[in-house]
C-alpha atoms as a PDB file:
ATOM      1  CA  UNK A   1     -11.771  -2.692 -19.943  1.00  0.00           C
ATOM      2  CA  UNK A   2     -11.378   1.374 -19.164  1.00  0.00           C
ATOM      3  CA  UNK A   3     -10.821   1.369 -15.557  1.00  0.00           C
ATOM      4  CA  UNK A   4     -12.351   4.206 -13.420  1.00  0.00           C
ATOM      5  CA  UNK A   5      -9.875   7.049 -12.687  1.00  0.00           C
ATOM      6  CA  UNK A   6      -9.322   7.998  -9.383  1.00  0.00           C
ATOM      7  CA  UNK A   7      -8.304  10.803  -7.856  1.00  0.00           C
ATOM      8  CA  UNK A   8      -5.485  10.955  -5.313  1.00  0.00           C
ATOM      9  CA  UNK A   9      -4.009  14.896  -4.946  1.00  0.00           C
ATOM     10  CA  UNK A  10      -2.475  15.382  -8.638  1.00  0.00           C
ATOM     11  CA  UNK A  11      -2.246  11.262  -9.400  1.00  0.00           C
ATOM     12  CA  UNK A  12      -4.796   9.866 -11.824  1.00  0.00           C
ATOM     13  CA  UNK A  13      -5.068   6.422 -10.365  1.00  0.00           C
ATOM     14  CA  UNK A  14      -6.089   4.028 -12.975  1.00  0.00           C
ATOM     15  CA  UNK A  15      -5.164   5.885 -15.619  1.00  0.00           C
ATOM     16  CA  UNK A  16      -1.727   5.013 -17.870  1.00  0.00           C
ATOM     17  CA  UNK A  17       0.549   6.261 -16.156  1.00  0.00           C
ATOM     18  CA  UNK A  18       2.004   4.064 -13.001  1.00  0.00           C
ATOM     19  CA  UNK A  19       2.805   5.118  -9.542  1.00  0.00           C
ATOM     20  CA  UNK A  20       3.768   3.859  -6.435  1.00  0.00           C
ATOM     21  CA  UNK A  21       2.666   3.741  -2.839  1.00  0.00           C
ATOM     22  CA  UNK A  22       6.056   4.176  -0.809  1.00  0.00           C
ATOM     23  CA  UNK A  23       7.399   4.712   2.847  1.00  0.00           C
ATOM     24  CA  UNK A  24       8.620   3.436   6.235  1.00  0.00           C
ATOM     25  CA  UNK A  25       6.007   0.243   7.022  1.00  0.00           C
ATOM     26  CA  UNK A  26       5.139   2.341  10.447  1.00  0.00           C
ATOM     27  CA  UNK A  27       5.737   5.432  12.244  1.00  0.00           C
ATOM     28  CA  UNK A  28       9.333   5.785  14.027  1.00  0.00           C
ATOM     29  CA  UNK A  29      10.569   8.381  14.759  1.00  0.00           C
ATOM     30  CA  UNK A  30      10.610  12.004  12.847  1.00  0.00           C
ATOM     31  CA  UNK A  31      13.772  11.999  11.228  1.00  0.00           C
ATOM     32  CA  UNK A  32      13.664   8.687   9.548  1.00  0.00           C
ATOM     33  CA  UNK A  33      10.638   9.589   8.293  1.00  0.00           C
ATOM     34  CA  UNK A  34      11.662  12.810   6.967  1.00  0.00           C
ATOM     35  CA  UNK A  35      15.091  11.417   5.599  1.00  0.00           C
ATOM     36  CA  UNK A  36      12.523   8.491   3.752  1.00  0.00           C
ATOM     37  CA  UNK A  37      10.545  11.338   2.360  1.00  0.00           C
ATOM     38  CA  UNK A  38      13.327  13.255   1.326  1.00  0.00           C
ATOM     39  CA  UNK A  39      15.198  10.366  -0.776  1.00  0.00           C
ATOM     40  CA  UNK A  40      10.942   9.777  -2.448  1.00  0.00           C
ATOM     41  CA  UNK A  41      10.653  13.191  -3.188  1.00  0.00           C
ATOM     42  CA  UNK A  42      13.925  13.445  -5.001  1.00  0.00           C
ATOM     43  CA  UNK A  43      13.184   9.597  -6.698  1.00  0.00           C
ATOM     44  CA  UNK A  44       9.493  10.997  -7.967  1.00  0.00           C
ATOM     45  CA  UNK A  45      11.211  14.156  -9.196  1.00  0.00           C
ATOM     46  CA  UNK A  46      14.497  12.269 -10.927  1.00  0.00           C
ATOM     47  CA  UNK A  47      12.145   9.459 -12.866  1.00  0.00           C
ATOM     48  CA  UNK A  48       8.846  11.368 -13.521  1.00  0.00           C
ATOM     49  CA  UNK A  49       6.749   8.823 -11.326  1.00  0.00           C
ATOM     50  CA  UNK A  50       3.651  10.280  -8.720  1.00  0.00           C
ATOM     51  CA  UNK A  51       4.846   8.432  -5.361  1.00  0.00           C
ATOM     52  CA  UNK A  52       1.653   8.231  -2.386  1.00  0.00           C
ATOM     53  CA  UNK A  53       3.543   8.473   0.844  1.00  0.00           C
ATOM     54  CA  UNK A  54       2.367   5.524   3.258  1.00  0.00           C
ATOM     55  CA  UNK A  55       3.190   4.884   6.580  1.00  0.00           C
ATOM     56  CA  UNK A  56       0.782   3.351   9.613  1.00  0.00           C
ATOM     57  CA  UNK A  57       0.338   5.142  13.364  1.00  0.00           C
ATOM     58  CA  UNK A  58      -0.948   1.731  14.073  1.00  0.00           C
ATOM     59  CA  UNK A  59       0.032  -2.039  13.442  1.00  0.00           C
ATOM     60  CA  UNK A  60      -3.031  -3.372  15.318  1.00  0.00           C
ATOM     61  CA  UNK A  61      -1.803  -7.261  14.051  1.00  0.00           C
ATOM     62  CA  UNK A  62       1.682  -7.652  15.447  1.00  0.00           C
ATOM     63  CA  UNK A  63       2.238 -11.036  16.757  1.00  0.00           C
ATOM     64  CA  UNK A  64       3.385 -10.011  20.006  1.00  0.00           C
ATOM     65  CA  UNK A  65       2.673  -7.291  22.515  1.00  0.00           C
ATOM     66  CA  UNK A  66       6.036  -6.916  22.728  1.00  0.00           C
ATOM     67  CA  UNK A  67       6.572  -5.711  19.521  1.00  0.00           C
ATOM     68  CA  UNK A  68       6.171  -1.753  18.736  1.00  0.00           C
ATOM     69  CA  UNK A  69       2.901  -0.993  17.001  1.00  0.00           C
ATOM     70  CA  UNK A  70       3.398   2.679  16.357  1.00  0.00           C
ATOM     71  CA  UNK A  71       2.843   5.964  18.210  1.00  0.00           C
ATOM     72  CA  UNK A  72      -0.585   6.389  17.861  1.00  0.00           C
ATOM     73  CA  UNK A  73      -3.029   8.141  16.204  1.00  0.00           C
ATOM     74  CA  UNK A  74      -2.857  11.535  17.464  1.00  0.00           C
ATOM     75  CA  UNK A  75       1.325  11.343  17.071  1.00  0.00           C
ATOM     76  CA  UNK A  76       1.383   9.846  13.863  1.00  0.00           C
ATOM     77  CA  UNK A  77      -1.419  11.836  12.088  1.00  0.00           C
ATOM     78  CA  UNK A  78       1.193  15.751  13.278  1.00  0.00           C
ATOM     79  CA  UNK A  79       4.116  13.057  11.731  1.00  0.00           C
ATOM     80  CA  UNK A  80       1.996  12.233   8.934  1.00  0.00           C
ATOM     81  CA  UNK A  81       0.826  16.070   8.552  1.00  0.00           C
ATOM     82  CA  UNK A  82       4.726  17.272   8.531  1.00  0.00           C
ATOM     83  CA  UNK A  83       5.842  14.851   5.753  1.00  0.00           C
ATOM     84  CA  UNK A  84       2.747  15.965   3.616  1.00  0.00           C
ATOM     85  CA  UNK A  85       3.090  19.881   4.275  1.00  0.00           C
ATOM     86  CA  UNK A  86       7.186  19.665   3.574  1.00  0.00           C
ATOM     87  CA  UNK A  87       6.624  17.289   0.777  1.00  0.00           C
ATOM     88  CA  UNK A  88       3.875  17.560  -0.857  1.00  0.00           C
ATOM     89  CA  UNK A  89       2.936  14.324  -1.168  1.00  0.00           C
ATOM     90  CA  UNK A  90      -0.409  12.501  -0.906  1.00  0.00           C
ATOM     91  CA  UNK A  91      -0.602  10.919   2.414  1.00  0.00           C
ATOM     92  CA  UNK A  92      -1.630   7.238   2.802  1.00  0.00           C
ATOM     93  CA  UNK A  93      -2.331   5.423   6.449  1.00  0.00           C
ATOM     94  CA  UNK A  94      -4.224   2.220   7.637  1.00  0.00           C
ATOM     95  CA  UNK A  95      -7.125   3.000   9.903  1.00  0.00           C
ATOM     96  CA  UNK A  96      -8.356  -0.273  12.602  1.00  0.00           C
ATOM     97  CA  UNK A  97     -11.089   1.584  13.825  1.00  0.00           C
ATOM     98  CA  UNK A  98     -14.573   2.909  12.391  1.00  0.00           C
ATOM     99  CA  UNK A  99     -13.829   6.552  14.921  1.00  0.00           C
ATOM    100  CA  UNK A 100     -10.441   6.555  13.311  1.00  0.00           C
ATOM    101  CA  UNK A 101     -11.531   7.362   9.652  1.00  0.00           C
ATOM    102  CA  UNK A 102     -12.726  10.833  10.327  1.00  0.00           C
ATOM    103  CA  UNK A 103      -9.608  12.216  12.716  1.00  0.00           C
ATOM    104  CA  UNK A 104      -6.876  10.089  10.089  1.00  0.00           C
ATOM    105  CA  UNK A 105      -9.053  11.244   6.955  1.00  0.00           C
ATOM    106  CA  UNK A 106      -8.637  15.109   7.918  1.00  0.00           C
ATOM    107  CA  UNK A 107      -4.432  14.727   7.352  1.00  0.00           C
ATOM    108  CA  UNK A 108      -4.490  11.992   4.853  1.00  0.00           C
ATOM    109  CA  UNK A 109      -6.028  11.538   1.392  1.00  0.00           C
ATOM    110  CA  UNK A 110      -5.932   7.659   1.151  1.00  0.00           C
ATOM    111  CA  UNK A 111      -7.704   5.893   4.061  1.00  0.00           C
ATOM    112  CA  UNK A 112      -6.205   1.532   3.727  1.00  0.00           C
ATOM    113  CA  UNK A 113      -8.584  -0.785   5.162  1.00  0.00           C
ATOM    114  CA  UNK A 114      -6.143  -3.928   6.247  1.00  0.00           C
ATOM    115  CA  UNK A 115      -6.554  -7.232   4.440  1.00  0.00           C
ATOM    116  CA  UNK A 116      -7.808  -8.915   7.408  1.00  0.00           C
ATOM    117  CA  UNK A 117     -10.366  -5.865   7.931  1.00  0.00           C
ATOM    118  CA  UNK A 118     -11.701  -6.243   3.990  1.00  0.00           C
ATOM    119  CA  UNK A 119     -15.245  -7.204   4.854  1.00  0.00           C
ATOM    120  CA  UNK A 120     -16.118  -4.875   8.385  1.00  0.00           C
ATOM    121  CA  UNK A 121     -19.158  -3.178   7.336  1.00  0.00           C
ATOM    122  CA  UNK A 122     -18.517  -0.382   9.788  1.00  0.00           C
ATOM    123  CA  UNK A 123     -15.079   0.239   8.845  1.00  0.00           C
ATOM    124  CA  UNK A 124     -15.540   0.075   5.198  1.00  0.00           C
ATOM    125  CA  UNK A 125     -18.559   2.731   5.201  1.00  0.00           C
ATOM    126  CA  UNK A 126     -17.004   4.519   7.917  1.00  0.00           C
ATOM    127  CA  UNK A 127     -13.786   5.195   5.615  1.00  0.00           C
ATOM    128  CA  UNK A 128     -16.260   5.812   2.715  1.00  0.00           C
ATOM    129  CA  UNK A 129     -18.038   8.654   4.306  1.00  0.00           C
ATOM    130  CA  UNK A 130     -14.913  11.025   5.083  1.00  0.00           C
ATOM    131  CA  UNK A 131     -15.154  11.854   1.591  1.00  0.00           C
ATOM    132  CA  UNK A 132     -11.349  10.340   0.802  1.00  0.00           C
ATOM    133  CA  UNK A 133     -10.223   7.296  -1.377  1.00  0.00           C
ATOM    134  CA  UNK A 134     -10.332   4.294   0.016  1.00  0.00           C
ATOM    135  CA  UNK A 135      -7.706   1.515  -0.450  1.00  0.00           C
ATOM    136  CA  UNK A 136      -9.094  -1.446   0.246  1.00  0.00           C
ATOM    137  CA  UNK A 137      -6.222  -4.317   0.543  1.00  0.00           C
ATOM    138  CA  UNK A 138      -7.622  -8.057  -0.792  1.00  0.00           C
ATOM    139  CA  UNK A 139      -7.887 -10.088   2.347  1.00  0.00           C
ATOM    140  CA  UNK A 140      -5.869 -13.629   2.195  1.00  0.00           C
ATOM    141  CA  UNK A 141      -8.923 -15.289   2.321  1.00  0.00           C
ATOM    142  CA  UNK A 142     -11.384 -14.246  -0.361  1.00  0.00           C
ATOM    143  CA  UNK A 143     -11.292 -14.901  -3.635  1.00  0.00           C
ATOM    144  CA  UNK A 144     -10.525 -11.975  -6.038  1.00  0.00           C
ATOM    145  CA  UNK A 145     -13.620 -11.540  -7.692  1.00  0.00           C
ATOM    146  CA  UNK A 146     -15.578 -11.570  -4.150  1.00  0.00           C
ATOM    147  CA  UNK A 147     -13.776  -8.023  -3.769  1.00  0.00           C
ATOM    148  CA  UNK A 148     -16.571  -6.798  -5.348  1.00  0.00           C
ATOM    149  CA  UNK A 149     -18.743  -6.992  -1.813  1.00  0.00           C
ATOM    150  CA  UNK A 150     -16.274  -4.755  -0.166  1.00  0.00           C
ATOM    151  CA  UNK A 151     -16.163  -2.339  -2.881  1.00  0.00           C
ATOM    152  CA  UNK A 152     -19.962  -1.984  -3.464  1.00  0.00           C
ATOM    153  CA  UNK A 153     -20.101  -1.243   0.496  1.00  0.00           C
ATOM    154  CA  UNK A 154     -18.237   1.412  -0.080  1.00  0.00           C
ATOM    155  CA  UNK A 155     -20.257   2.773  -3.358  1.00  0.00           C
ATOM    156  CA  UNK A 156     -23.526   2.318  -1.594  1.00  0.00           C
ATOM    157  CA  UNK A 157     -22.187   4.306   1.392  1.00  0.00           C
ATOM    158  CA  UNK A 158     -21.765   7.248  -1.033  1.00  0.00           C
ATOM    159  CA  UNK A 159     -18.386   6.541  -2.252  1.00  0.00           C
ATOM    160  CA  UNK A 160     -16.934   5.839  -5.432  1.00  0.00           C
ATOM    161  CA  UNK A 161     -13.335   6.524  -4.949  1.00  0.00           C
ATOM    162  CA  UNK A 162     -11.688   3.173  -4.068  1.00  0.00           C
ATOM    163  CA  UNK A 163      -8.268   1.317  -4.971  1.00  0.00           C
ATOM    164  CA  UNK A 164      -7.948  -2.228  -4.762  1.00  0.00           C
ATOM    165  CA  UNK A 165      -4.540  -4.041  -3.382  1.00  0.00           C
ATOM    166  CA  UNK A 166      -3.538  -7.272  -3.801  1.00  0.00           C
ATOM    167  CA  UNK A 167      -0.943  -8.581  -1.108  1.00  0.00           C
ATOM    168  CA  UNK A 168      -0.925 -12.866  -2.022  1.00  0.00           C
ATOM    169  CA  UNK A 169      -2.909 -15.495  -0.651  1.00  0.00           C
ATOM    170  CA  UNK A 170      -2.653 -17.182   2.542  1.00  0.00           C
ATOM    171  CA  UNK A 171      -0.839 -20.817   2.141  1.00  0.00           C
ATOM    172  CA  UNK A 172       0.170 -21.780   5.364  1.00  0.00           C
ATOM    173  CA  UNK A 173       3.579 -22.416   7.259  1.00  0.00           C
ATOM    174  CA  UNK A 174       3.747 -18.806   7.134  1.00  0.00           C
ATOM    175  CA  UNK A 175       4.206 -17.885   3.743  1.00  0.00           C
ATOM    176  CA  UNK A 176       1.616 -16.008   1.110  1.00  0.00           C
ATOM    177  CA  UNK A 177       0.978 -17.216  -2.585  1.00  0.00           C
ATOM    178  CA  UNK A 178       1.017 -14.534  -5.234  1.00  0.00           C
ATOM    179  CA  UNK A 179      -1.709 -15.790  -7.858  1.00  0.00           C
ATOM    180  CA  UNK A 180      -1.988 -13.899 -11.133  1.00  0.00           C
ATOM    181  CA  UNK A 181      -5.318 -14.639 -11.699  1.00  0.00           C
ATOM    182  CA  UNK A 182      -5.968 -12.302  -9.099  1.00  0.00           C
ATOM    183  CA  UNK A 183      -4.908  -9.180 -10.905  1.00  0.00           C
ATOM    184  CA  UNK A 184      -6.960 -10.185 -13.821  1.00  0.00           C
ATOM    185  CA  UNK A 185     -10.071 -10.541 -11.809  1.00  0.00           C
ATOM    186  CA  UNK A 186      -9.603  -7.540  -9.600  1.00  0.00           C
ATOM    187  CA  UNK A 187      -8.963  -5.640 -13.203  1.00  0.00           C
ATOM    188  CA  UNK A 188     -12.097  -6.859 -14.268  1.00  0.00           C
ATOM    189  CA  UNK A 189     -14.037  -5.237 -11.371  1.00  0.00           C
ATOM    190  CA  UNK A 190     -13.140  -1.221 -12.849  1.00  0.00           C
ATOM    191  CA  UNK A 191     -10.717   0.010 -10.097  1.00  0.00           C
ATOM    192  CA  UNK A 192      -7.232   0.657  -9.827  1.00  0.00           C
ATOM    193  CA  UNK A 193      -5.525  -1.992  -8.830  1.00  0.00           C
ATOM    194  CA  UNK A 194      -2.081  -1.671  -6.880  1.00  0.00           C
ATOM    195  CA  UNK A 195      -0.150  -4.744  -6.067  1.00  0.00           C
ATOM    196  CA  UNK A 196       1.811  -4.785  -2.536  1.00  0.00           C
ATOM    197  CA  UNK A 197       4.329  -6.636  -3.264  1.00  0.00           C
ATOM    198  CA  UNK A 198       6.261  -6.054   0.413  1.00  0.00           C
ATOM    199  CA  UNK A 199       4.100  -7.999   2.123  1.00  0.00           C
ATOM    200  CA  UNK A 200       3.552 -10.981  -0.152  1.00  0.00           C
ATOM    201  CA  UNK A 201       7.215 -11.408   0.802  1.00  0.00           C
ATOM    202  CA  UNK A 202       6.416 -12.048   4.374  1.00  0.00           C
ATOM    203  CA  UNK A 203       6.813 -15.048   6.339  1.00  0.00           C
ATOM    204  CA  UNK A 204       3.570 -14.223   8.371  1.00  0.00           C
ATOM    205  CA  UNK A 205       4.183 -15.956  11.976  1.00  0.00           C
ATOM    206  CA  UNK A 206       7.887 -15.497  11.775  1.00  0.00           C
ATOM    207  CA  UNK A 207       9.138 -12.020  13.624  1.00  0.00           C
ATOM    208  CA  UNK A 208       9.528  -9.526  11.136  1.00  0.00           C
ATOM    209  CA  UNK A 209      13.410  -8.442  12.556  1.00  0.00           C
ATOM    210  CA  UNK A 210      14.380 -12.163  11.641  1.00  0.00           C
ATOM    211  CA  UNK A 211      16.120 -12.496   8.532  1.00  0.00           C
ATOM    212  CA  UNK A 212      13.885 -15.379   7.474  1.00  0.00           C
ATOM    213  CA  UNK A 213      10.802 -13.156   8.298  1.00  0.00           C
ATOM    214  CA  UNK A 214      10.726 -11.964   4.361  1.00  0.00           C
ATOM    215  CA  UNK A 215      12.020 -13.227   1.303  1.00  0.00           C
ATOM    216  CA  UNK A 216      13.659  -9.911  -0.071  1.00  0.00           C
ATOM    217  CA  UNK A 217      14.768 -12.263  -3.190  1.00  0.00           C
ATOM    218  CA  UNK A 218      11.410 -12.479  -4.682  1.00  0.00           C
ATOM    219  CA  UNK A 219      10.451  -8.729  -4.853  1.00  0.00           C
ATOM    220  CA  UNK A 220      11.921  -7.978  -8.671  1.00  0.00           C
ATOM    221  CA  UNK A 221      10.156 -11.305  -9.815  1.00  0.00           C
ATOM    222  CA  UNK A 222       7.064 -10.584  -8.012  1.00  0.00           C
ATOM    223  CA  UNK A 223       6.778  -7.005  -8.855  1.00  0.00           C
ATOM    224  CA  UNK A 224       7.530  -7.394 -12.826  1.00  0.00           C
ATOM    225  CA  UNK A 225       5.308 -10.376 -13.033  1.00  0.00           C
ATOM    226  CA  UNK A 226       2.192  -7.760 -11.316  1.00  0.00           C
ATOM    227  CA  UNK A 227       3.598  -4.812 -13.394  1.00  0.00           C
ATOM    228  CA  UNK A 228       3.294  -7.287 -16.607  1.00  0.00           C
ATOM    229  CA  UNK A 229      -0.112  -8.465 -15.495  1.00  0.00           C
ATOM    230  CA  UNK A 230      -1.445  -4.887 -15.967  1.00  0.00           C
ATOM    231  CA  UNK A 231      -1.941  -3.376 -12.307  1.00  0.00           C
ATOM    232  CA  UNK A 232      -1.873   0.696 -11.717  1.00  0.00           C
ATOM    233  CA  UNK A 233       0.567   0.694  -9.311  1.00  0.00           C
ATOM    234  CA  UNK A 234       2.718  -0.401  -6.977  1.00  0.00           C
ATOM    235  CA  UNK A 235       2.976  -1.057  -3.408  1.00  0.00           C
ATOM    236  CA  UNK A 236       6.403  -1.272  -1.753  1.00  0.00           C
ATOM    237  CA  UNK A 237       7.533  -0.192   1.887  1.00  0.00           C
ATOM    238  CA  UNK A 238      11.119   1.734   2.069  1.00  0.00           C
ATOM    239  CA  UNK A 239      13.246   2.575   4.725  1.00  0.00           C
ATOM    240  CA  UNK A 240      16.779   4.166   4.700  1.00  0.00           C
ATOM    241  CA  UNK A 241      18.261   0.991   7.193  1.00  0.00           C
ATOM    242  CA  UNK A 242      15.412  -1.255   6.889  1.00  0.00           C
ATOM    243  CA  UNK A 243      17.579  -4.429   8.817  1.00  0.00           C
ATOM    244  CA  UNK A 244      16.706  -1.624  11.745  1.00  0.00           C
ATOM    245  CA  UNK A 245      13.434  -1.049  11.241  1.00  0.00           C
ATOM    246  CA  UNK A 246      10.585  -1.234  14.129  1.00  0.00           C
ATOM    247  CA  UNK A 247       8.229  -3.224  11.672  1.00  0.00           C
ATOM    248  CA  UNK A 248       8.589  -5.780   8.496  1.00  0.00           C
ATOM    249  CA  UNK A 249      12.652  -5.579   8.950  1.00  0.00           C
ATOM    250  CA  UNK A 250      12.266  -8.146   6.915  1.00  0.00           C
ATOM    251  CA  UNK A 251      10.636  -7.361   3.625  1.00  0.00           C
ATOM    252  CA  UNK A 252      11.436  -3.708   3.508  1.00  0.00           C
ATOM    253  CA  UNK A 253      13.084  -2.582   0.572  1.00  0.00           C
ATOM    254  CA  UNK A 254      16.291   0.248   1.031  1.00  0.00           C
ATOM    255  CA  UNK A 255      14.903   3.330  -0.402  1.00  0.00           C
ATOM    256  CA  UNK A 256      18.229   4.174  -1.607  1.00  0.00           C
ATOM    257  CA  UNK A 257      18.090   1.097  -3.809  1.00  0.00           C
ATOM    258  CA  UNK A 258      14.398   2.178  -5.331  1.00  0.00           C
ATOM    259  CA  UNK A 259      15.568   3.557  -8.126  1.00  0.00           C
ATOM    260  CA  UNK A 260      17.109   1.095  -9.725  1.00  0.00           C
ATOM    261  CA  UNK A 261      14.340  -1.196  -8.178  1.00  0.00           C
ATOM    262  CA  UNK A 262      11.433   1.105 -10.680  1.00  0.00           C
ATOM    263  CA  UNK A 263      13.441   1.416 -13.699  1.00  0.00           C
ATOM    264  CA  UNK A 264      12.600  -2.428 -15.625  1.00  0.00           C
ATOM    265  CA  UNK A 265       8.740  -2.076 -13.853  1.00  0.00           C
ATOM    266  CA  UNK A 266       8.441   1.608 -15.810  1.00  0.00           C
ATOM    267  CA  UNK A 267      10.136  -0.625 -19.068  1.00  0.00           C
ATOM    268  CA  UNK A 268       7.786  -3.645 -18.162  1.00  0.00           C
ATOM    269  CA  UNK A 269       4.465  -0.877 -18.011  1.00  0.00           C
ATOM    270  CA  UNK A 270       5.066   1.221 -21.107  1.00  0.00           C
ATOM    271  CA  UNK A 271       4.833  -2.193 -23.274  1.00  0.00           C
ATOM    272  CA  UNK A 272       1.973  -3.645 -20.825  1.00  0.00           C
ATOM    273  CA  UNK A 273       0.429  -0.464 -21.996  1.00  0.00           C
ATOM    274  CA  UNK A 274       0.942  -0.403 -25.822  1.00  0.00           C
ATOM    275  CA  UNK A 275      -0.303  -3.871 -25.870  1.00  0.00           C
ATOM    276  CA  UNK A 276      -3.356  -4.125 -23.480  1.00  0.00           C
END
């Protein structure tokens, strides 16, 4: 079915052409950020791909209140504001908080509602009404086709532009099930449809700095099978020395090694596309 097209900066979301939501999983500090950017930029440029930066000032779901969350909202939007004014990239960030869509929606252009955040009423039309695109990520426990509710808040709230992500199912004993249907029916609703493919690699309940907190192994079978399946784009977290990483240690993928990562999903999309 012809999909809607949104609008994110100069990316035509939904239309033929694929692109990919990239970056560090949260906030550190300045200079990884910038040196993440800086590989992006030159990866968008090199392979002709439209690359969303993403990174979170908040991880409001760590397991432990030991673990970092981020730097905050007012620190990570300047952060956030640097990358996009050096850049030129579109900026994408998770908001928590209905009063955080407003502040985070005046340096970003995507506002993410978090999977486990899908169905807040207040959230959802408080994202809708700054105007921006909202990504709304497919909680683990709804069925795809329910994803309609959260989107239609979001339409009757006055906004149209919305992106759907699908992240896996839960299963239990930590781990996520990817289940293809999923893309079909979250096709069928009219959206673009982005698949995060980083964390349907987590081991949810295992720390994210343990080795067997992700299951790096599966992210070139997961991601072809989504690309294949006829999603937009793709979702995938980078960091230059992700094994050090504050958050998802884990799944993260090397942004040195996207490249190489992209070139079979660009293959696997130009003949999704000539046959859909």
């Amino acid at each position: 079915m012809e999909k809607k097209i949104v609008k994110v900066g100069n990316i035509d979301c939904g239309s033929n052409d694929l692109f990919v939501i990239s970056g560090p999983c949260v906030i550190e500090d300045e200079l990884i950020m910038m040196k993440t950017a800086e590989k992006l930029k030159e990866v968008s440029e090199r392979m002709k791909i439209q690359i969303i930066y993403k990174s979170s000032f908040q991880k409001d779901n760590r397991s432990s209140l030991k673990y970092y969350d981020g730097p905050g909202l007012d620190v990570g939007l300047k952060i956030l504001a640097r990358v996009k004014e050096q850049f030129g990239f579109p900026i994408l960030t998770d908001i928590h908080y209905p009063e955080q869509a407003k502040v985070a929606g005046e340096v970003c252009d995507v506002l993410q509602i978090p999977a486990y955040l899908c169905m807040q009423s207040t959230l959802l039309v408080a994202a809708a009404k700054t105007g921006k695109v909202v990504n709304i990520k497919h909680g683990q426990f709804l069925a795809p086709d329910n994803m309609k509710h959260p989107l239609q808040k979001c339409i009757d709230a006055g906004n149209d532009q919305v992106i759907l992500t699908e992240r896996g199912y839960t299963f239990g004993y930590n781990d996520l099930i990817v289940d293809p249907r999923a893309f079909f029916h979250l096709n069928n609703l009219g959206y673009p449809v982005v698949f995060d493919i980083t964390h349907a690699i987590r081991k949810y309940g295992i720390p994210s700095a343990d080795a067997k907190g992700g299951a790096r192994e599966f992210l070139p079978v997961l991601s072809r099978s989504g690309v294949a399946a006829g999603v937009d784009g793709i979702f995938i977290e980078t960091h230059p020395e992700p094994e050090k990483a504050l958050c998802d240690a884990a799944s993260q993928l090397c942004v040195y090694d996207l490249e190489e990562f992209l070139k079979p999903l660009i293959e696997i999309h130009l003949l999704e596309v000539k046959y859909r």
